[in-house]
Protein backbone atom coordinates (compact mmCIF):
# COMPACT_ATOMS: atom_id res chain seq x y z
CA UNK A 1 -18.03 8.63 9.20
CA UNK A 2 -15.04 10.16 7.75
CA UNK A 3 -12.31 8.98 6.81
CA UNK A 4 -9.60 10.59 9.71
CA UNK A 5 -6.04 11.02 7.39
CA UNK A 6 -2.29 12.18 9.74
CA UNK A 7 -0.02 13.13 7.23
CA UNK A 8 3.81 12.93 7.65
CA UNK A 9 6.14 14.15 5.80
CA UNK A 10 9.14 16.42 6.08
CA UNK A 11 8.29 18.94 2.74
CA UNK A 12 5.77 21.51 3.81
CA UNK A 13 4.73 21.83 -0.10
CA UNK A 14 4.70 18.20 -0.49
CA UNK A 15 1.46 18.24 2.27
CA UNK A 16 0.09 21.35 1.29
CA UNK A 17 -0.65 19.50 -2.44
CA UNK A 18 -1.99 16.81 -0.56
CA UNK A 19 -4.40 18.30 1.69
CA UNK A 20 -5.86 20.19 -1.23
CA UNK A 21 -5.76 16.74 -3.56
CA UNK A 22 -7.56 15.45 -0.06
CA UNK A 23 -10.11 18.03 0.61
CA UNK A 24 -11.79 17.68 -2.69
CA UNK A 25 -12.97 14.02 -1.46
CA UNK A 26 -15.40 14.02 0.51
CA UNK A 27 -15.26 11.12 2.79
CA UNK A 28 -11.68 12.11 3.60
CA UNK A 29 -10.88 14.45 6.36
CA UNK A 30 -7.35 15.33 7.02
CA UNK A 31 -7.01 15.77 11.08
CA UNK A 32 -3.48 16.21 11.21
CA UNK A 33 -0.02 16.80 9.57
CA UNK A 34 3.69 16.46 10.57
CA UNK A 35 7.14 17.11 9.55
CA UNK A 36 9.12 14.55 11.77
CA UNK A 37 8.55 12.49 14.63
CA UNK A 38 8.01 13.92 17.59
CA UNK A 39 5.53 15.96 16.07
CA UNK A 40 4.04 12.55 14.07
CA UNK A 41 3.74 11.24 17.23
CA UNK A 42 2.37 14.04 19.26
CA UNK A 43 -0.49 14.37 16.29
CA UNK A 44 -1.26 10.23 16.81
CA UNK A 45 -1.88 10.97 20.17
CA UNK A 46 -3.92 13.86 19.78
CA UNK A 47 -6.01 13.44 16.83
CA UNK A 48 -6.86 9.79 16.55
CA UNK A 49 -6.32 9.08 12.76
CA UNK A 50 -7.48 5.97 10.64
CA UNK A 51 -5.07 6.20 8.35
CA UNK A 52 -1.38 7.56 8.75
CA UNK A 53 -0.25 8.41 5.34
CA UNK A 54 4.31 8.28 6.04
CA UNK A 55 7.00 9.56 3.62
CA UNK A 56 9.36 6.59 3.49
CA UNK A 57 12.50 9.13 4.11
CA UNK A 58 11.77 11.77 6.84
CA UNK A 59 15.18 14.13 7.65
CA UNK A 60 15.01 13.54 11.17
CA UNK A 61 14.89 9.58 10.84
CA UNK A 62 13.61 6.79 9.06
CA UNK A 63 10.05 6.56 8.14
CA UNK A 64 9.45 3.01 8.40
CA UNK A 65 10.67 2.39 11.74
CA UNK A 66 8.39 5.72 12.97
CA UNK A 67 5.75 4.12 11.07
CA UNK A 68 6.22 0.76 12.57
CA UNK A 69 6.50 2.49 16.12
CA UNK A 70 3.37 4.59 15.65
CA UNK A 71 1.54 1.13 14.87
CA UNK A 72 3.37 -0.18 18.39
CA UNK A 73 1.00 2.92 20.04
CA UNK A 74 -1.79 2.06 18.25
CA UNK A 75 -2.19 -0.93 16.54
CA UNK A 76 -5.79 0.01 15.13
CA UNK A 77 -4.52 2.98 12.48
CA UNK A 78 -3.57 1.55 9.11
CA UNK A 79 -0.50 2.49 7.80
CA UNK A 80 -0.12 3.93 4.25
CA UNK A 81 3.87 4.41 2.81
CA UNK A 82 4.24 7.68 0.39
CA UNK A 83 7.21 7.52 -1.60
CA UNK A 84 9.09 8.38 -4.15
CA UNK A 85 11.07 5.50 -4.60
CA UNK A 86 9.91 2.75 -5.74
CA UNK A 87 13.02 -0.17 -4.52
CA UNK A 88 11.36 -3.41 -4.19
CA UNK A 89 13.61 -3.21 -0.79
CA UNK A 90 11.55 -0.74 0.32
CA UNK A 91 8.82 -1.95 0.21
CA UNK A 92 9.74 -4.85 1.91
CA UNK A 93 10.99 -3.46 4.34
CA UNK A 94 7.68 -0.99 4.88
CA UNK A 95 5.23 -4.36 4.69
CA UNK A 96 7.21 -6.24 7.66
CA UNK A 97 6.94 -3.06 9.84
CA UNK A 98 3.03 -3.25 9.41
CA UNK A 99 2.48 -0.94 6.30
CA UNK A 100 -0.99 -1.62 4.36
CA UNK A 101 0.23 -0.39 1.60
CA UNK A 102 3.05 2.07 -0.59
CA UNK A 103 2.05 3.94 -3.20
CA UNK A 104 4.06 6.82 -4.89
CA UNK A 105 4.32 10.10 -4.83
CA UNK A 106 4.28 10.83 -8.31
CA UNK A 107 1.14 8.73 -8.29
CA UNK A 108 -2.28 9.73 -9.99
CA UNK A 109 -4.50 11.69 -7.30
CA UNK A 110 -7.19 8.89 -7.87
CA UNK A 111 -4.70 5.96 -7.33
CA UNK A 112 -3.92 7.65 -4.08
CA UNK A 113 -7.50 8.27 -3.04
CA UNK A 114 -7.84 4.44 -4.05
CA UNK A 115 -5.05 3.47 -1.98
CA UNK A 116 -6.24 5.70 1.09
CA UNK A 117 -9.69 3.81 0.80
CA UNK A 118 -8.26 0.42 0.60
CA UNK A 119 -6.15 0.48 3.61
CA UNK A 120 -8.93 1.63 5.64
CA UNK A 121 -11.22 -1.07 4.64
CA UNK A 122 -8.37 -3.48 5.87
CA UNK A 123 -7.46 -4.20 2.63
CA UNK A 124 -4.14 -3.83 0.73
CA UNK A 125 -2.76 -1.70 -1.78
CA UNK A 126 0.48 -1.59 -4.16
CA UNK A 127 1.27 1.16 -6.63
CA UNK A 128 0.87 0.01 -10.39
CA UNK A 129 4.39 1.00 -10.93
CA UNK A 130 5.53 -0.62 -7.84
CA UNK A 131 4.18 -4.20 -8.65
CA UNK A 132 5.78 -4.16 -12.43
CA UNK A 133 9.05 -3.20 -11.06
CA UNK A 134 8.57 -5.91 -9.06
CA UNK A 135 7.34 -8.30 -11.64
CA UNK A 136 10.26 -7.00 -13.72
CA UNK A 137 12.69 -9.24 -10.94
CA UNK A 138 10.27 -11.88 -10.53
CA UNK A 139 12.68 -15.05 -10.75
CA UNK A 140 11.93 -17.15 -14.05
CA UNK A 141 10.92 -20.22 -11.67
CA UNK A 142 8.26 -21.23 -11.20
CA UNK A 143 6.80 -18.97 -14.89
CA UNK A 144 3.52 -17.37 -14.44
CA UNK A 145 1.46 -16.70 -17.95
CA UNK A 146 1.42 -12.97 -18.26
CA UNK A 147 -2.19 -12.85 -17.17
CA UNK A 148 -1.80 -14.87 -14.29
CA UNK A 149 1.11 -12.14 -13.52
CA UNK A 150 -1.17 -9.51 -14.19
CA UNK A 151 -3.85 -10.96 -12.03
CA UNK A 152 -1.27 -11.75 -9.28
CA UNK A 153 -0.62 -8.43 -9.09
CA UNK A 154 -3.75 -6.73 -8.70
CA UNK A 155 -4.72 -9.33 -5.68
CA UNK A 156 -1.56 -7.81 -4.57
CA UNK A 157 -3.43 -4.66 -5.03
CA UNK A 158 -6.17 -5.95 -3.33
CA UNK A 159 -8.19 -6.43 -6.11
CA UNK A 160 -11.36 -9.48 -5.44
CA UNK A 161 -12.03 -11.62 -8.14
CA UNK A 162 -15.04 -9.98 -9.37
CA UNK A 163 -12.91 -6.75 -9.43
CA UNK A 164 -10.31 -8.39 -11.20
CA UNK A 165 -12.93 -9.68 -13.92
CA UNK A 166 -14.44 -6.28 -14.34
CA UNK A 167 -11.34 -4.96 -15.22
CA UNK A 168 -10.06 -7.43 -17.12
CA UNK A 169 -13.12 -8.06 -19.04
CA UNK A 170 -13.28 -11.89 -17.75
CA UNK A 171 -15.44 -14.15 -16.30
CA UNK A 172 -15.21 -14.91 -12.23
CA UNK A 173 -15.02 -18.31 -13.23
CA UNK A 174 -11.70 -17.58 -15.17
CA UNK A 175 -10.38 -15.42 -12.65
CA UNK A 176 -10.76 -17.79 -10.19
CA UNK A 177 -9.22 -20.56 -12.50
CA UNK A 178 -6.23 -18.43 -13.22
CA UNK A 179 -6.29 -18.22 -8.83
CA UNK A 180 -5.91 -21.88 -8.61
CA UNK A 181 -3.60 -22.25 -11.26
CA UNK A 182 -1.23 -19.70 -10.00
CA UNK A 183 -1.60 -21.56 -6.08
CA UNK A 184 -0.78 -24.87 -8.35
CA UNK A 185 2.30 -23.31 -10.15
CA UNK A 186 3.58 -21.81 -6.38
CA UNK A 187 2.56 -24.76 -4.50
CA UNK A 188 0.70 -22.56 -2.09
CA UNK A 189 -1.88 -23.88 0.33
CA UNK A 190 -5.47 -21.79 0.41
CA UNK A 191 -6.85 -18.56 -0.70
CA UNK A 192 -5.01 -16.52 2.56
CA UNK A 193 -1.27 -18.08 1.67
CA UNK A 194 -2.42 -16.78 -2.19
CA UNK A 195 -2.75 -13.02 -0.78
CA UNK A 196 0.00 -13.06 1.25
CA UNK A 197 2.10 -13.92 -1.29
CA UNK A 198 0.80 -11.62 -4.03
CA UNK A 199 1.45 -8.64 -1.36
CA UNK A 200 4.63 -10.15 -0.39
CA UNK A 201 6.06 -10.79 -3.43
CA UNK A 202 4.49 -7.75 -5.09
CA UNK A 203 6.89 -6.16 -2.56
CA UNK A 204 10.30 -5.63 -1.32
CA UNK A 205 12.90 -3.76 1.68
CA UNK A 206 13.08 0.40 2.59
CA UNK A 207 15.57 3.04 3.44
CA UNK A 208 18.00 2.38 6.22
């Protein structure tokens, strides 16, 4: 089955580029589009979507909160933020009201197509730019080696292990080492408190 996308955003060029970036994937299909949110909402209703793919800044109210409403109606869609900014504020803010993920929209097509799939696998998914901005304010304690940063950051991704070792060029085994070290160095109990963290703190707050 498909892949069912609702787009919303207020730029009528800004969708038109996506629906074509879209179309060319096969397992996508793009059931729906909107420019605010009456109309984002009238388009949940009617066309069922997995994944609702919201501009953080809509000019007829704040993307977030619509997002975080839509999710109210139906809990089961997955919630994707598309933005330009990339504010660690904002993307706090987007992950409390529900969002899956945030990637940006001056992102590579395939990191959006990767982003797209992740969220609707009930995964999670952080632009690269996004989680080294985020690094970048990372307080000083407790200090994470660069590659346990760098690893951090793709589970924040929603990278596994053995996807984190294939594109490292590691070992599991010292993936997973690096995992427990990092849950040493934050004092965090089990592998679930580890995620939630790394999207967490791979994160940050959104437009008011």
């Amino acid at each position: 089955m498909p892949i069912r996308i609702l787009l919303v955003d207020d730029h009528p060029m800004v969708r038109e580029g996506l629906v074509a970036r879209l179309a060319a994937v096969p397992r996508f299909e793009v059931v729906g589009e909107a420019g605010g949110r009456v109309e984002a909402l009238e388009q949940l209703a009617r066309t069922a979507p997995d994944v609702v793919l919201m501009d953080v800044g809509l000019k007829d109210g704040n993307g977030i909160a619509l997002g975080a409403e839509m999710l109210e109606a139906r809990p089961a869609i997955r919630l994707l933020m598309f933005s330009m900014y990339d504010n660690p504020e904002y993307v706090q803010r987007a992950l409390t009201a529900g969002a899956r993920g945030y990637v940006l929209k001056d992102a590579p097509a395939t990191e959006i197509v990767s982003a797209i799939d992740a969220v609707a696998a009930g995964g999670t998914f952080l632009s690269a730019a996004v989680c080294g901005r985020l690094f970048r304010g990372q307080s000083p304690k407790p200090v994470l080696t660069p590659r346990e940063s760098e690893i951090l950051g793709k589970l924040g991704q929603g990278a596994s292990s053995k996807q984190i070792a294939r594109e490292l060029n590691l070992s599991v085994r010292t993936v997973e080492a690096h995992r427990q070290s990092i849950k040493r160095k934050l004092e965090l109990d089990g592998q679930a408190e580890l995620i939630r963290y790394a999207v967490e703190h791979v994160s940050g707050k959104g437009p008011a």
